[in-house]
N, C-alpha and C. Protein backbone atom coordinates (compact mmCIF):
# COMPACT_ATOMS: atom_id res chain seq x y z
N UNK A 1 33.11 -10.07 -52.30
CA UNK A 1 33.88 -10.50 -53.45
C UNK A 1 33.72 -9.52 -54.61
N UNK A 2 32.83 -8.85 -54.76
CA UNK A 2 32.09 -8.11 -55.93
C UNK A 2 33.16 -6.55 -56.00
N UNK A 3 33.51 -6.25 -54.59
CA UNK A 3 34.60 -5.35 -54.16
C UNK A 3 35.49 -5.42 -54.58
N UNK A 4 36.29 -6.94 -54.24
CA UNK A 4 37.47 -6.88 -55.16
C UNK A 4 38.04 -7.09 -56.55
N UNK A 5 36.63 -7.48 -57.17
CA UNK A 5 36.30 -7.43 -58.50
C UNK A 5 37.00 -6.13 -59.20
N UNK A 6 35.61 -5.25 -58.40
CA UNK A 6 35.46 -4.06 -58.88
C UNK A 6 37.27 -3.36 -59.06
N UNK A 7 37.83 -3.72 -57.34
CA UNK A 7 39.03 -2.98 -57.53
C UNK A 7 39.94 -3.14 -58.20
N UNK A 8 39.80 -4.67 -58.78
CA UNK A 8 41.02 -4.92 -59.37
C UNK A 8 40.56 -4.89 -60.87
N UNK A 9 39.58 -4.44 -61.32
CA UNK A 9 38.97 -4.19 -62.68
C UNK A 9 39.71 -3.02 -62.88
N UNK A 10 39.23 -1.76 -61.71
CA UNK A 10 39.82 -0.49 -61.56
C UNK A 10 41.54 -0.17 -61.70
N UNK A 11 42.10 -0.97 -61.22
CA UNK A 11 43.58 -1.05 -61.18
C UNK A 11 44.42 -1.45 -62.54
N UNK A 12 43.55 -2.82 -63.11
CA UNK A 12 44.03 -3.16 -64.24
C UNK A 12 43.54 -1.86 -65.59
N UNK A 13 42.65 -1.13 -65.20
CA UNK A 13 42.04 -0.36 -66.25
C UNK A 13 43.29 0.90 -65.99
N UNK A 14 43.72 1.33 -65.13
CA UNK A 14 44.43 2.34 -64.85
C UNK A 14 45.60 2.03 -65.46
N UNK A 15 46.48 0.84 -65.35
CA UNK A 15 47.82 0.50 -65.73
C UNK A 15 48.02 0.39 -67.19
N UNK A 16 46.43 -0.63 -67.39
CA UNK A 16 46.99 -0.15 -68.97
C UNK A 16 46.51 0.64 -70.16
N UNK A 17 45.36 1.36 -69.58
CA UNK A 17 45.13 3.10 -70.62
C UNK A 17 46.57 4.00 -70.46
N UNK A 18 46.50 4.66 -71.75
CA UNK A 18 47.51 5.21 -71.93
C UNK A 18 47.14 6.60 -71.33
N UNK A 19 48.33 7.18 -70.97
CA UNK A 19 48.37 8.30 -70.21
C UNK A 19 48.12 9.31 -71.41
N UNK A 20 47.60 10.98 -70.45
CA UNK A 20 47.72 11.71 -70.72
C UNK A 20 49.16 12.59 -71.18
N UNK A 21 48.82 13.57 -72.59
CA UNK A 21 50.23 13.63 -73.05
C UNK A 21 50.38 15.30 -72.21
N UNK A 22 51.71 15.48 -72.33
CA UNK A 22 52.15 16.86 -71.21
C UNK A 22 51.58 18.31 -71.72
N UNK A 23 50.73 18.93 -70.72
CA UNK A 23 50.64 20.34 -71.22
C UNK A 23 51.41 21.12 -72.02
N UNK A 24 50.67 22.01 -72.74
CA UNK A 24 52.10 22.94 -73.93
C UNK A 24 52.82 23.74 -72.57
N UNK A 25 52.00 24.04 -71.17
CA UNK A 25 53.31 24.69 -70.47
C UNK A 25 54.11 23.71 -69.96
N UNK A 26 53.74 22.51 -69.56
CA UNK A 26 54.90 22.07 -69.37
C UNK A 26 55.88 21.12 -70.25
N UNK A 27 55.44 20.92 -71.31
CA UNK A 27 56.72 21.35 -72.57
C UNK A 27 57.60 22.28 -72.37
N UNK A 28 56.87 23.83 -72.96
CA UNK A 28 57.63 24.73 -72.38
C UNK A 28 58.78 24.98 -70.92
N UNK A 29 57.90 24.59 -70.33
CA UNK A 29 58.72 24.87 -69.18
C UNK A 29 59.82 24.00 -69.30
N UNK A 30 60.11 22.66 -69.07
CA UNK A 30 60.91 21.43 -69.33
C UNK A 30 61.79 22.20 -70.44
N UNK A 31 61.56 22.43 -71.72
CA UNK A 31 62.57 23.10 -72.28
C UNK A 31 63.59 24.28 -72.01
N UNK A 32 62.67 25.09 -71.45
CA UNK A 32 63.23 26.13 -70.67
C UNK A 32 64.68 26.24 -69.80
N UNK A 33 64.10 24.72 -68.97
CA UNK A 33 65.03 24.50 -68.06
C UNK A 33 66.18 23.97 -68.64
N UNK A 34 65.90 23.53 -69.76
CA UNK A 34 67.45 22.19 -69.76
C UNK A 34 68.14 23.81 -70.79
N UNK A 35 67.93 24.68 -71.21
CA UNK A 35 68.56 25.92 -71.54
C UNK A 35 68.96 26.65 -70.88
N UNK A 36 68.45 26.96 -69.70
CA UNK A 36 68.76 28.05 -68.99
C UNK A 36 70.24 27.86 -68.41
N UNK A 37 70.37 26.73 -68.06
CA UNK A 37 71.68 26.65 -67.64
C UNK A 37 72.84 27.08 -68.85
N UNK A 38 73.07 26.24 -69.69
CA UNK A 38 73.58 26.94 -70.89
C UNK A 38 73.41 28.40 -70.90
N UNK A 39 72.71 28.86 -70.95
CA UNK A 39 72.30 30.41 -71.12
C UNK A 39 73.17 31.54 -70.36
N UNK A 40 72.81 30.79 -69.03
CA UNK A 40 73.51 31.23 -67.83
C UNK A 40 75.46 31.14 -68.12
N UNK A 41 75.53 30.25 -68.08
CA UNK A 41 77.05 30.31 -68.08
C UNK A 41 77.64 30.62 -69.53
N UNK A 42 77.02 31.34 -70.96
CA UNK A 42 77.49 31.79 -71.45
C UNK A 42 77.46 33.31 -71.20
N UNK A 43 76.92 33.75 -70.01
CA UNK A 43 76.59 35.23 -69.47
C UNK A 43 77.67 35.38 -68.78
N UNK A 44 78.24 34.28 -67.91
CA UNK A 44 79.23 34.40 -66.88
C UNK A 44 80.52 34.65 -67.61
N UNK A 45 81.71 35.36 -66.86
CA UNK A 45 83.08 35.16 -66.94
C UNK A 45 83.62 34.08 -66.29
N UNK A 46 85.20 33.53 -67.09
CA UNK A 46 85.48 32.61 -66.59
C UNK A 46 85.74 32.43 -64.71
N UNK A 47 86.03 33.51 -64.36
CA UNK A 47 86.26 34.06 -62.91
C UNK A 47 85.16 33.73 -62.31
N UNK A 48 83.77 34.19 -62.58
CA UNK A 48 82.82 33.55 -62.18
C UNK A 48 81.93 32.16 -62.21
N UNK A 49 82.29 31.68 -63.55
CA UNK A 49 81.69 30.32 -63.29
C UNK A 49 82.78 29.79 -61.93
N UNK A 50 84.32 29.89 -62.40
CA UNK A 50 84.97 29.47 -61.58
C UNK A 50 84.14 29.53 -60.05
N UNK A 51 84.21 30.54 -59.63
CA UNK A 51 83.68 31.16 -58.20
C UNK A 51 82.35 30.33 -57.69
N UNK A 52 81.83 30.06 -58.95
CA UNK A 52 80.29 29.19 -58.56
C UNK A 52 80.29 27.99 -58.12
N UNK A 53 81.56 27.43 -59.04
CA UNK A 53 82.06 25.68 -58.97
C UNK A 53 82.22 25.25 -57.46
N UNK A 54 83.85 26.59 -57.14
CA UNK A 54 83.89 26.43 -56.07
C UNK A 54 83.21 26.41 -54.61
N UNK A 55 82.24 27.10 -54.66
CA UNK A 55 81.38 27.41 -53.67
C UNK A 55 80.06 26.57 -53.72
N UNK A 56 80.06 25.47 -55.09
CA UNK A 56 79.40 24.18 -55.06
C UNK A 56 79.61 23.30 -54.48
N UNK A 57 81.27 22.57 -55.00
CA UNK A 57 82.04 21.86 -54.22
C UNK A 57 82.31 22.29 -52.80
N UNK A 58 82.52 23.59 -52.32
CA UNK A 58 82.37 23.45 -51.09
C UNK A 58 81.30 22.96 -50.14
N UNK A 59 80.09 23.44 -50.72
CA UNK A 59 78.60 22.97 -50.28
C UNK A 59 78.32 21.35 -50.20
N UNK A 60 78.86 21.08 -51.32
CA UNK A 60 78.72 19.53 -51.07
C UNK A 60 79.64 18.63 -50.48
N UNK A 61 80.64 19.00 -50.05
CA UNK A 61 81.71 18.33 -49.04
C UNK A 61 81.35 19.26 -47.59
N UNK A 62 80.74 20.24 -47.63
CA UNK A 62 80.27 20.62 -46.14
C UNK A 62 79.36 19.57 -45.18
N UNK A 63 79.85 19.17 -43.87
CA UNK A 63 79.00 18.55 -43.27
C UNK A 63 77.98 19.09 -43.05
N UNK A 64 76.82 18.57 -42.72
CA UNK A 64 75.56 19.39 -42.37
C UNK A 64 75.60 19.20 -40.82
């Protein structure tokens, strides 16, 4: 009995301490990402984003 004491002491202690907050790299990084895309397609011509779309949509209506 003393077991499941213990475990469920352990479980309830886990759920409700508050978590650890996110590394500065992965801040960074997470920011990074939601830019890069933006970034990217102000590099591209319209010809090429075009070209990318298409060859998305094709990928995702391709059967596997």
């Amino acid at each position: 009995m003393a077991d499941l004491n213990r475990l469920a002491h352990r479980l309830v202690k886990e759920a409700t301490e508050p978590r650890e907050k996110p590394s500065r790299a992965q801040v960074n990084g997470r920011k990074g990402g939601l830019n890069g895309g933006k970034a990217r397609a102000a590099k591209l011509s319209p010809e090429q984003r075009s070209e990318i779309a298409r060859r998305a949509a094709a990928a995702r209506w391709a059967e596997d």
